[in-house]
Structure formats: structure tokens, C-alpha cells
Protein backbone atom coordinates (compact mmCIF):
# COMPACT_ATOMS: atom_id res chain seq x y z
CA UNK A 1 -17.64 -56.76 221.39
CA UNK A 2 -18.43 -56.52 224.86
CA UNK A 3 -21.76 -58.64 226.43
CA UNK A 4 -24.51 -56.71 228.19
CA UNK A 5 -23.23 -57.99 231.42
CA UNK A 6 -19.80 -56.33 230.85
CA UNK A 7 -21.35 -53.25 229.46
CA UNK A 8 -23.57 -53.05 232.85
CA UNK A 9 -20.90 -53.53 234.50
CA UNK A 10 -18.51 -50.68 232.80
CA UNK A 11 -21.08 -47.82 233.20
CA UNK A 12 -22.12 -49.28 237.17
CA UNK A 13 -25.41 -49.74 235.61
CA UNK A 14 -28.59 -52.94 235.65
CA UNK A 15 -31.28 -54.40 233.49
CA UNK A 16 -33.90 -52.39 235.31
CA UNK A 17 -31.51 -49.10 235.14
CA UNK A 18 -30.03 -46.84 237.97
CA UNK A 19 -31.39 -46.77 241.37
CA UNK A 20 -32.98 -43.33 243.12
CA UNK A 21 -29.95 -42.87 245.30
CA UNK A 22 -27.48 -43.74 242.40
CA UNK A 23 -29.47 -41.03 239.88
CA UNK A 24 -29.27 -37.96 242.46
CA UNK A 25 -25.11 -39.09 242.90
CA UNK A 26 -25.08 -39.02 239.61
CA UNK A 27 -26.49 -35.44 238.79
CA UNK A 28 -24.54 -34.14 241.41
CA UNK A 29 -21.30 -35.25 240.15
CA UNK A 30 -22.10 -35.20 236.29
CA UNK A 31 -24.49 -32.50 236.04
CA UNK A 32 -27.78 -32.22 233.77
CA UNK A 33 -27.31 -34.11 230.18
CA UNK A 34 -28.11 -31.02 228.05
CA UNK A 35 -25.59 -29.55 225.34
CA UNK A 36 -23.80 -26.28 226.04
CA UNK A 37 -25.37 -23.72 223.49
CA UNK A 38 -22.03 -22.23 220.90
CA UNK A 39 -22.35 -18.59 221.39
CA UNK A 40 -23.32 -16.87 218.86
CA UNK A 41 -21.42 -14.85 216.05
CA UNK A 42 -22.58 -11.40 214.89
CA UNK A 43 -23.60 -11.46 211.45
CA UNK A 44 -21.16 -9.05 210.41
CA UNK A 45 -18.53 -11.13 212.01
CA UNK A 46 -19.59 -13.73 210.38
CA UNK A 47 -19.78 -11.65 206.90
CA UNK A 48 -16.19 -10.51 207.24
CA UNK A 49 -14.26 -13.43 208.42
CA UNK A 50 -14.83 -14.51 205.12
CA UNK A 51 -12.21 -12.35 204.12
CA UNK A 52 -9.12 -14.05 205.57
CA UNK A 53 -8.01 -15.91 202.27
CA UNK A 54 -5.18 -13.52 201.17
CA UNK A 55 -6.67 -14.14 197.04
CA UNK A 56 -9.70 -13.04 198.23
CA UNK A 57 -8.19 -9.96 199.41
CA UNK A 58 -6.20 -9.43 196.61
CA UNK A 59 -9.11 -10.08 194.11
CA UNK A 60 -11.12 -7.29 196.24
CA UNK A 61 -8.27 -4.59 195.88
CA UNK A 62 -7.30 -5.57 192.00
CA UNK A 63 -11.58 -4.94 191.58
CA UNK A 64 -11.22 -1.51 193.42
CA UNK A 65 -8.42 -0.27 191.42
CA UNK A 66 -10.31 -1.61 188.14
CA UNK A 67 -13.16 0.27 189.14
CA UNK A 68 -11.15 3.77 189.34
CA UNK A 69 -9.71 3.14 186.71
CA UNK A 70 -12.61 2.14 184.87
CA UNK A 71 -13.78 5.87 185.92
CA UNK A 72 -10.48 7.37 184.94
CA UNK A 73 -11.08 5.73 181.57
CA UNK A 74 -14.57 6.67 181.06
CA UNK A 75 -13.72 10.73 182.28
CA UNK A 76 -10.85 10.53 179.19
CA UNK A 77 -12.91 8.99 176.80
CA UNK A 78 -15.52 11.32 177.28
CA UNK A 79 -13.55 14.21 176.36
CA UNK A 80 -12.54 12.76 173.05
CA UNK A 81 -15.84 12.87 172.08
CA UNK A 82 -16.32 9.64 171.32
């Protein structure tokens, strides 16, 4: 664990904290301290990379060929008449 004397020391720092002239060298090597903002997904980007997983696609198409044949099922039954 290192002292405070060492840790003043490793970031060129003092108990009463940086000097002007060390604070404008500072910003103009290091820059402002903010945080980068992520850009920004759409939505629908968002909505379909969801759908990578290759079960997930293969649940999707097994439900759309259910459904028509569902349909299929339900135009022959209703011609039975029952």
C-alpha cells in the first residue's frame, strides 16, 4: 500500500493540489475529464440484433411454418364439415 507521500509523488501532485501553471499543462495535454457519450443504437437495431442466436431463428421459422399450416389445417377441416 503506497503512503500519501508516494502517491503525491506518482501522480506529480501536493497536499494543497496542482498549481495554476501545472492545471492549464495539464488540460492541454490530457484534455477535459468528461466521458465520451456511446453512440446511440436505433431501436430497430437494437430490436433485431436480438435475433443472432441461430435457436432463435429456428424457433421463428418452425412458428411460421406452424402457423400455415395451422391455416392449411383449419381450410381442410372446414370442408369436412366438422
Amino acid at each position: 500500500m503506497l503512503t500519501l507521500h508516494e502517491l503525491y509523488h506518482h501522480f506529480k501532485s501536493r497536499e494543497n493540489g496542482l498549481t495554476d501553471s501545472e492545471v492549464h499543462s495539464r488540460l492541454k495535454r490530457y484534455g477535459l475529464n468528461i466521458i465520451a457519450d456511446k453512440q446511440k443504437k436505433h431501436p430497430i437495431l437494437i430490436f433485431l440484433s436480438k435475433f443472432k442466436d441461430p435457436l432463435t431463428l429456428m424457433l421463428l421459422v418452425l412458428a411460421a411454418i406452424n402457423i400455415f399450416y395451422i391455416k392449411d389445417c383449419a381450410d381442410s377441416c372446414s370442408s369436412w364439415n366438422l
